[in-house]
C-alpha atoms as a PDB file:
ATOM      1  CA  UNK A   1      79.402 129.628  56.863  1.00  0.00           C
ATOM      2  CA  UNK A   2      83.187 129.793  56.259  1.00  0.00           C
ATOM      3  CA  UNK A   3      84.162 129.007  59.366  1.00  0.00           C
ATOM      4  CA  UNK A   4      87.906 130.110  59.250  1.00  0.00           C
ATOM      5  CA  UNK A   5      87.010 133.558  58.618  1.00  0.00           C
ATOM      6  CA  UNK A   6      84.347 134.466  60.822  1.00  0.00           C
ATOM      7  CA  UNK A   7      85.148 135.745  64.421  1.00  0.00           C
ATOM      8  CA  UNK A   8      85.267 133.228  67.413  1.00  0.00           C
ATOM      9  CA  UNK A   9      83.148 135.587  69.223  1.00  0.00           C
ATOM     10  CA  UNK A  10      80.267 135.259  66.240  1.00  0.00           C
ATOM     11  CA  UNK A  11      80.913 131.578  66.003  1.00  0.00           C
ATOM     12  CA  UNK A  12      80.529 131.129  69.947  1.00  0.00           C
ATOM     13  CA  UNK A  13      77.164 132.930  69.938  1.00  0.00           C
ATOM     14  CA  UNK A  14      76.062 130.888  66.902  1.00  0.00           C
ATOM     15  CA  UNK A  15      77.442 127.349  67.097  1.00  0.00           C
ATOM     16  CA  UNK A  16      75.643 125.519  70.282  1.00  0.00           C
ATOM     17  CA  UNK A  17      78.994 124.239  71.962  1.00  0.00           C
ATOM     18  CA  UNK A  18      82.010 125.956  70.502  1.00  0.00           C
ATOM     19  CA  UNK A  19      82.895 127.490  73.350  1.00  0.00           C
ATOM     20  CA  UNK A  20      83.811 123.561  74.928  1.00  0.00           C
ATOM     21  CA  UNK A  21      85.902 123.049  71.221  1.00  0.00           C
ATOM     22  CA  UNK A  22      87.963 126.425  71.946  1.00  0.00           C
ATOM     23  CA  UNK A  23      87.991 125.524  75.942  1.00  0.00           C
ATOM     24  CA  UNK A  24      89.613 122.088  74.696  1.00  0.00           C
ATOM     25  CA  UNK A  25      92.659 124.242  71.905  1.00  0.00           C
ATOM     26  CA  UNK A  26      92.445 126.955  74.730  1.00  0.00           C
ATOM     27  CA  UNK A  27      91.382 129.637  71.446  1.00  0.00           C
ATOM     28  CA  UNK A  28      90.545 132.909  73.329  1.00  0.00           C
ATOM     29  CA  UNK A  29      87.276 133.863  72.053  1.00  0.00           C
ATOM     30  CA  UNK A  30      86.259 136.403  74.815  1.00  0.00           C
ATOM     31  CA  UNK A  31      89.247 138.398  74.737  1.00  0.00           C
ATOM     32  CA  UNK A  32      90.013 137.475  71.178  1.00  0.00           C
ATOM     33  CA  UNK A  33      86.586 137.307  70.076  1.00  0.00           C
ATOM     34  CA  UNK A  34      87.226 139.601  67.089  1.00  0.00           C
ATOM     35  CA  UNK A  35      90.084 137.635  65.518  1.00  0.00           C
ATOM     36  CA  UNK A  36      89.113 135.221  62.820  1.00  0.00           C
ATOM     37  CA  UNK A  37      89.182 131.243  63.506  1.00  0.00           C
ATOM     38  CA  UNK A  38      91.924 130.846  61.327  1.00  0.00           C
ATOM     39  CA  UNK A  39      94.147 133.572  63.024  1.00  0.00           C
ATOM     40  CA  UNK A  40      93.533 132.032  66.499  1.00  0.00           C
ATOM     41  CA  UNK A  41      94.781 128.712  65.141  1.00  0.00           C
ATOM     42  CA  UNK A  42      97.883 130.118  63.346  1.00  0.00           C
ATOM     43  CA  UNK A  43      98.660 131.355  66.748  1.00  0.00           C
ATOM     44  CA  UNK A  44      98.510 128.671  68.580  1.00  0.00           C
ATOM     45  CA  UNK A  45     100.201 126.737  65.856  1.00  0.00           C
ATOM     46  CA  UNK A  46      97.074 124.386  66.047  1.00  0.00           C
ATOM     47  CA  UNK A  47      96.589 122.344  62.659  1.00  0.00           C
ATOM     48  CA  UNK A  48      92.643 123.486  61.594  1.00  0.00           C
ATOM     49  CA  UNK A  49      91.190 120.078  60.827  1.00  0.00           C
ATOM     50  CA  UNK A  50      90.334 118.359  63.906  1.00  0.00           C
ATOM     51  CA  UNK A  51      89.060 121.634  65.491  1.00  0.00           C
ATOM     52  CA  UNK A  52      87.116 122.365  61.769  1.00  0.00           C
ATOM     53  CA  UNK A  53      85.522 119.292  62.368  1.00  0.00           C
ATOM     54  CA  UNK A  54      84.391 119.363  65.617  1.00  0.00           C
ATOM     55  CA  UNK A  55      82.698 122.345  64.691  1.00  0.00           C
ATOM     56  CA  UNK A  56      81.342 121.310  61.759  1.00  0.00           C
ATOM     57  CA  UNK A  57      79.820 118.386  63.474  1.00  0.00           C
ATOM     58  CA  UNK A  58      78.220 121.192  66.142  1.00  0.00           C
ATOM     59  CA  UNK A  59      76.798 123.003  63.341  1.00  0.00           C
ATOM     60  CA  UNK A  60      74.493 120.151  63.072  1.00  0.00           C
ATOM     61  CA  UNK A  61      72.629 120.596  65.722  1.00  0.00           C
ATOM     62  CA  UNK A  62      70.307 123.431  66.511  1.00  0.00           C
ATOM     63  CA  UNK A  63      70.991 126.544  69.329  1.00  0.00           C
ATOM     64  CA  UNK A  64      69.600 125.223  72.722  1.00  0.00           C
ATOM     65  CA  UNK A  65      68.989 129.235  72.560  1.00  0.00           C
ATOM     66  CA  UNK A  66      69.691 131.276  70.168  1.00  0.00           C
ATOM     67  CA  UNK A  67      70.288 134.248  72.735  1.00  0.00           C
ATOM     68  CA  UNK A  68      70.626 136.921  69.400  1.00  0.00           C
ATOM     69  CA  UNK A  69      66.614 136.123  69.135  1.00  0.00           C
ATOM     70  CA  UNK A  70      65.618 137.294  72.492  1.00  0.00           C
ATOM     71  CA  UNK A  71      64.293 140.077  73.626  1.00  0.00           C
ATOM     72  CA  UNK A  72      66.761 142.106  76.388  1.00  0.00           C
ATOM     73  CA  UNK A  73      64.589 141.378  79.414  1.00  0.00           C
ATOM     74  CA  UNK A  74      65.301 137.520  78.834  1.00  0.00           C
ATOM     75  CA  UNK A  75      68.729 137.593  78.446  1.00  0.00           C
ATOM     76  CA  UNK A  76      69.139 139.715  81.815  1.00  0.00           C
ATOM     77  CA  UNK A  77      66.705 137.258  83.443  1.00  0.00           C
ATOM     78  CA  UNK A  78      68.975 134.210  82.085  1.00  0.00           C
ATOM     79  CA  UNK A  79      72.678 136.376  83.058  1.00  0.00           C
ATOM     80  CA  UNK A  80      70.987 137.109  86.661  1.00  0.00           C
ATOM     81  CA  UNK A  81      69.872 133.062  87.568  1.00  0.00           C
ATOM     82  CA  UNK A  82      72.862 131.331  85.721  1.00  0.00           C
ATOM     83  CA  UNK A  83      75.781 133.780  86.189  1.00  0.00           C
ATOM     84  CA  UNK A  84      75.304 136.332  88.901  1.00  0.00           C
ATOM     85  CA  UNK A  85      73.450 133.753  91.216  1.00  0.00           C
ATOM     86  CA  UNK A  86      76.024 131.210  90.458  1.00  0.00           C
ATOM     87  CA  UNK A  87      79.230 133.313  90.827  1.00  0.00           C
ATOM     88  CA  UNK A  88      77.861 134.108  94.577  1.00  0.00           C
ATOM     89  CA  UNK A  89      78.051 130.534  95.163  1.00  0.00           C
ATOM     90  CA  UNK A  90      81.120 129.704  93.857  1.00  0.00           C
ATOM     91  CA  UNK A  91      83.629 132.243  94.949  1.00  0.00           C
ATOM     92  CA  UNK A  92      83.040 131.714  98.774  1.00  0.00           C
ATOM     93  CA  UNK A  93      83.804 128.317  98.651  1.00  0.00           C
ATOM     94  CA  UNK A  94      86.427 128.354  96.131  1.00  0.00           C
ATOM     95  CA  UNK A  95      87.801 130.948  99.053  1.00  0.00           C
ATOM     96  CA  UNK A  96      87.562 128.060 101.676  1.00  0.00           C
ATOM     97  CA  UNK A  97      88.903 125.134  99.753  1.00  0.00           C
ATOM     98  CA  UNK A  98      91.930 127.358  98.382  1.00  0.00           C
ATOM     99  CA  UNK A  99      92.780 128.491 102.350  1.00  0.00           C
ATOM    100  CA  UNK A 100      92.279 124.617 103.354  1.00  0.00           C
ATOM    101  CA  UNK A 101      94.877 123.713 100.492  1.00  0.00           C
ATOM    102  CA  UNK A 102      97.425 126.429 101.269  1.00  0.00           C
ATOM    103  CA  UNK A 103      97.079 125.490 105.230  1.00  0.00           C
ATOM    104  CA  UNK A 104      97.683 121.951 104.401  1.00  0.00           C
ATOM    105  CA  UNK A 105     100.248 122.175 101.635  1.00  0.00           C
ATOM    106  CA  UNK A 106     102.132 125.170 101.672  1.00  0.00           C
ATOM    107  CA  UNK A 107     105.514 123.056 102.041  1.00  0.00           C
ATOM    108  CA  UNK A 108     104.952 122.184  98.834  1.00  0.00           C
ATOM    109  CA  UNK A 109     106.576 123.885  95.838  1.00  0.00           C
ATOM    110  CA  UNK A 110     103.543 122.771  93.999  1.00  0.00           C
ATOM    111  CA  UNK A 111     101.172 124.843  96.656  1.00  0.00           C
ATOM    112  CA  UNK A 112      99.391 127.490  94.987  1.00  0.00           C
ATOM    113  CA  UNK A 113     100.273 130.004  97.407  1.00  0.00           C
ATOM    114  CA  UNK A 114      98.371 133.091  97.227  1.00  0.00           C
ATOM    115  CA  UNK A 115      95.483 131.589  95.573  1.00  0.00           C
ATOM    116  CA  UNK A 116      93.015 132.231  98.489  1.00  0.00           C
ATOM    117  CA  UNK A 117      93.449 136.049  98.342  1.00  0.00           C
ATOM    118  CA  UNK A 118      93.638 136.279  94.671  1.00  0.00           C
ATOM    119  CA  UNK A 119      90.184 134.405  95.039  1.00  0.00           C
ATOM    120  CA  UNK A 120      88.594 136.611  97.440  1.00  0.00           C
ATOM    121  CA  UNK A 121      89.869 140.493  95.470  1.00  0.00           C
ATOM    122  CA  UNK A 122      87.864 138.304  92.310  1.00  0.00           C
ATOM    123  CA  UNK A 123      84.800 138.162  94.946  1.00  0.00           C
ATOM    124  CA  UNK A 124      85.149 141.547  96.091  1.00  0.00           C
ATOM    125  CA  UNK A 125      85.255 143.246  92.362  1.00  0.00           C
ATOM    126  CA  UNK A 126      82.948 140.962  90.654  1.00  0.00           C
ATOM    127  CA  UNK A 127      80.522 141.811  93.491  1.00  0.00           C
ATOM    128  CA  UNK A 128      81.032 145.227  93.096  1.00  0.00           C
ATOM    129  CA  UNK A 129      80.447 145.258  89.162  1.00  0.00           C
ATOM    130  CA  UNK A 130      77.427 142.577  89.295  1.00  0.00           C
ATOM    131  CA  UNK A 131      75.683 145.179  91.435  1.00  0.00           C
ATOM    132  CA  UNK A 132      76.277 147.831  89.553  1.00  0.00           C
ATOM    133  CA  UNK A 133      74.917 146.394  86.489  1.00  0.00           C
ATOM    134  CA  UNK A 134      71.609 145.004  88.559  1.00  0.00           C
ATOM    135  CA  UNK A 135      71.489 148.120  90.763  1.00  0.00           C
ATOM    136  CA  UNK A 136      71.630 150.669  86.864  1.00  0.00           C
ATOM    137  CA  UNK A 137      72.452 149.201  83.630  1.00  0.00           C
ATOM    138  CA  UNK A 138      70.397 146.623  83.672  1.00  0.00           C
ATOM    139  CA  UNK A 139      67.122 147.952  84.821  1.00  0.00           C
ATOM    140  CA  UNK A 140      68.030 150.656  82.202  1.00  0.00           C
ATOM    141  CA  UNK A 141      68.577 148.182  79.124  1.00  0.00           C
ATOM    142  CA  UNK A 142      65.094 146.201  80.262  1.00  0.00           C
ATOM    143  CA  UNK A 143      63.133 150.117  79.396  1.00  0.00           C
ATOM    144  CA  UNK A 144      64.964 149.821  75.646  1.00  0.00           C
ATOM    145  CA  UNK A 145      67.780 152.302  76.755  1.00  0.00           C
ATOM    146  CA  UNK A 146      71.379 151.712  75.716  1.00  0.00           C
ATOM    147  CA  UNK A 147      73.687 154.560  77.503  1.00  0.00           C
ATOM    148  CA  UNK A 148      77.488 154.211  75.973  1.00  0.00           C
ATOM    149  CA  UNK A 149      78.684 155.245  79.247  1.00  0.00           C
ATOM    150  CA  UNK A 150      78.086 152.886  81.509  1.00  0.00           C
ATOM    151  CA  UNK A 151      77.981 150.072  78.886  1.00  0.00           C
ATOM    152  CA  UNK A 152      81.910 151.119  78.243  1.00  0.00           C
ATOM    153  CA  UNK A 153      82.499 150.969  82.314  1.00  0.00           C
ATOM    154  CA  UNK A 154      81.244 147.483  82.241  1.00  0.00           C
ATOM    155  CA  UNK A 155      83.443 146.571  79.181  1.00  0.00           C
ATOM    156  CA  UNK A 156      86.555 147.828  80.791  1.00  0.00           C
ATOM    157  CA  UNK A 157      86.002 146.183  84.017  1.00  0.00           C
ATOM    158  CA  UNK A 158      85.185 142.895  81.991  1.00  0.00           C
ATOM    159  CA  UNK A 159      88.896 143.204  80.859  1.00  0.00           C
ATOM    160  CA  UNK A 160      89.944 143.954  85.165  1.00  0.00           C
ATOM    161  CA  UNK A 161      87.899 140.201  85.208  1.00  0.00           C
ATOM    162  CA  UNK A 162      90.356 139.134  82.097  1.00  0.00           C
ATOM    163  CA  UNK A 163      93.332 140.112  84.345  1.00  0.00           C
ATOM    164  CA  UNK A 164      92.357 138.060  87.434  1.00  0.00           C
ATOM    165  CA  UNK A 165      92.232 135.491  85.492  1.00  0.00           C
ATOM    166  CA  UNK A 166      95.206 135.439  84.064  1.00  0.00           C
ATOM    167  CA  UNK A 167      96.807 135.964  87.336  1.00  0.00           C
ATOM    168  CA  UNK A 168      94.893 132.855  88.853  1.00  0.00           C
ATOM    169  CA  UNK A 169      96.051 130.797  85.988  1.00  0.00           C
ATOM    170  CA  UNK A 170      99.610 131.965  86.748  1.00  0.00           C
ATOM    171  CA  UNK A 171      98.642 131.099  90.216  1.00  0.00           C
ATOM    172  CA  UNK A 172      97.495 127.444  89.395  1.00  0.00           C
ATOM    173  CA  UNK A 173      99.806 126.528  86.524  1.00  0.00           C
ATOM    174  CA  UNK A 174      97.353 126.784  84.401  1.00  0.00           C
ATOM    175  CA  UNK A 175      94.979 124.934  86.598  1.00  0.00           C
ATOM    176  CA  UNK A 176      96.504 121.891  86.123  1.00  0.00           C
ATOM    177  CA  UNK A 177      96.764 119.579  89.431  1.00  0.00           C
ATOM    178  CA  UNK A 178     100.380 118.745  90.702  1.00  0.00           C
ATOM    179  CA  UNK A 179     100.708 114.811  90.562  1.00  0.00           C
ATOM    180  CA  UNK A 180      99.129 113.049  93.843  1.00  0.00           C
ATOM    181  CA  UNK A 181      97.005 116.032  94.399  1.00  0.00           C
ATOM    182  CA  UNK A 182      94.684 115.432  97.176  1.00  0.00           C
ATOM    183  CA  UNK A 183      90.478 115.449  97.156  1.00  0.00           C
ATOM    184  CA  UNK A 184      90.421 118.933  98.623  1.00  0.00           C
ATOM    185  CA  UNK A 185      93.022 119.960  95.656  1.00  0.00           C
ATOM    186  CA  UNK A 186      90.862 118.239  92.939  1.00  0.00           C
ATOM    187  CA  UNK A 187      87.668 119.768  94.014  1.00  0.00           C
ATOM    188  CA  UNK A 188      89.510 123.235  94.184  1.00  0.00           C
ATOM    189  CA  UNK A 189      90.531 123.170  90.537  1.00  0.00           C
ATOM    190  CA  UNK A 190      87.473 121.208  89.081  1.00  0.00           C
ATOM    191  CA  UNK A 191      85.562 124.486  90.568  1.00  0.00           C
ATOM    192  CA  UNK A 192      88.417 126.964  88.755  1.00  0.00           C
ATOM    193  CA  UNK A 193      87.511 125.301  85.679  1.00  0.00           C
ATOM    194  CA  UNK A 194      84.374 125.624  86.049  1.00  0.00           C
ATOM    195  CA  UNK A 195      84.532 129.259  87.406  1.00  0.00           C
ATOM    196  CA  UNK A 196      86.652 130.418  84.655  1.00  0.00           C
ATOM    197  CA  UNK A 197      84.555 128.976  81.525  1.00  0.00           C
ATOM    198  CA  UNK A 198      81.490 130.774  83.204  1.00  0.00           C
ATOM    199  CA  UNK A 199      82.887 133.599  83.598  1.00  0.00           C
ATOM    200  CA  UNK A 200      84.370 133.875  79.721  1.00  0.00           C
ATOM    201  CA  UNK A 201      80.781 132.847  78.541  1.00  0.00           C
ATOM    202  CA  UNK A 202      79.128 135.250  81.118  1.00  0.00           C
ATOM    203  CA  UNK A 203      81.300 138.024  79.665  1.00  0.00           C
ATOM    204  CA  UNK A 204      80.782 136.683  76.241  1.00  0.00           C
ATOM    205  CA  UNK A 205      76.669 137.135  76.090  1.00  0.00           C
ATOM    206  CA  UNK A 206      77.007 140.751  77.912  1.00  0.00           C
ATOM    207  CA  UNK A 207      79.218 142.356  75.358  1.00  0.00           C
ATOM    208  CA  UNK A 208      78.981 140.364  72.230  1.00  0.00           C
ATOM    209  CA  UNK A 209      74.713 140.400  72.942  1.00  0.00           C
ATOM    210  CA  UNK A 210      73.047 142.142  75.416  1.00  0.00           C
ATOM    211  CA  UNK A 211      75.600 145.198  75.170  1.00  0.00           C
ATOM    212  CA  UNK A 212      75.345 144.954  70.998  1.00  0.00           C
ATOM    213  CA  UNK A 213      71.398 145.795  71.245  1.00  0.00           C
ATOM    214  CA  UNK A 214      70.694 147.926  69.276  1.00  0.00           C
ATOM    215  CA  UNK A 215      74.664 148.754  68.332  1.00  0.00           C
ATOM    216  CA  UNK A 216      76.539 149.807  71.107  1.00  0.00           C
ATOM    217  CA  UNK A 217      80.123 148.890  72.464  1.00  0.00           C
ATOM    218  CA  UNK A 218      83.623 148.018  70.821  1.00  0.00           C
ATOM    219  CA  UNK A 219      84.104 143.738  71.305  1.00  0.00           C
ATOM    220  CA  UNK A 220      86.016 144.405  74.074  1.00  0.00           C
ATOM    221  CA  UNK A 221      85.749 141.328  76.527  1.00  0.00           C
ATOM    222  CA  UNK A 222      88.397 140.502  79.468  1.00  0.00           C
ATOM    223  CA  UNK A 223      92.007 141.037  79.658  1.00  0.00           C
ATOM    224  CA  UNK A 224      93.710 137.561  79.557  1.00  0.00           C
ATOM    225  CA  UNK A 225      91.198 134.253  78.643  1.00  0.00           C
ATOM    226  CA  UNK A 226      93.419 131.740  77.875  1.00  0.00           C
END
């Protein structure tokens, strides 16, 4: 495979643990899933070798699961316990360690201010779309049936997802933690982290996977993943 020229959102779905390597450069392959490796690296003014070879080195090892192999009903099952399940868990107390940080440090200019009810409007749409797709597409996709519409609703409000984020990352600083930051701060941002790469890689299997069976859908992914 050349790797340079393929898509990051092909190499993602192929290469078991590419999406850490383009995590680590901060390469946007949700949103910019259908730009080539190489054009994501001239824009980031990134230099190709170290990030070639950490992928190269990947390509060594086999697909945990390769998800392109499965049937629909399996991939749903998998989105369902390790996405939807997990984003129900991590929201509310993102919510209650981002109001404990903002009670405790909003003197400081470092305070992400704002953070709790950016937090909680992410809660309140992602709710709203993971039922949707539980509550219609998905039980329509497990009987073999692909409808455009509502495959293109869930696209576009995957890039409403891509715009939160970017606003929480404006938010945050990028996530990064103000120097001294205290235990409540550190546990706030490890679970960001966290909450943002699951999110990318849960929009990632939906629309460059489970939405692409048999052919449906444009690569559109979220708004703003970097």
């Amino acid at each position: 495979m050349q790797l340079l020229t393929q898509p990051l959102g092909k190499l993602a779905t192929q290469i078991s643990g590419a999406t850490r390597v383009f995590h680590q450069y901060k390469l946007d392959f949700c949103c910019g899933g259908q730009q080539s490796l190489a054009e994501a690296l001239h824009k980031r003014g990134l230099e190709t070798g170290p990030v070639l070879a950490a992928l190269e080195a990947l390509q060594q090892k086999p697909l945990a699961k390769d998800w392109r192999q499965a049937p629909a009903h399996e991939l749903i099952d998998y989105i369902l316990q390790r996405y939807h399940d997990k984003h129900r868990q991590q929201l509310p107390e993102l919510i209650r360690l981002a109001r404990r940080v903002e009670h405790v440090h909003g003197d400081s200019p470092d305070c992400p201010t704002g953070l709790a009810d950016q937090l909680d409007a992410m809660l309140q749409e992602l709710e709203s779309h993971m039922q949707k797709e539980e509550q219609i597409l998905f039980p329509m996709l497990r009987q073999g049936i692909y409808p455009a519409g509502p495959i293109h609703v869930m696209q576009q409000e995957h890039l409403q997802h891509g715009d939160e984020l970017e606003k929480l990352d404006s938010l945050t600083d990028g996530i990064r933690l103000p120097p001294g930051a205290c235990n409540t701060w550190t546990a706030l941002y490890l679970g960001l982290r966290e909450l943002k790469e699951d999110l990318m890689e849960h929009i990632l299997l939906e629309n460059e996977i489970l939405f692409m069976q048999p052919s449906h859908g444009d690569g559109l992914c979220c708004g703003s993943c970097q």
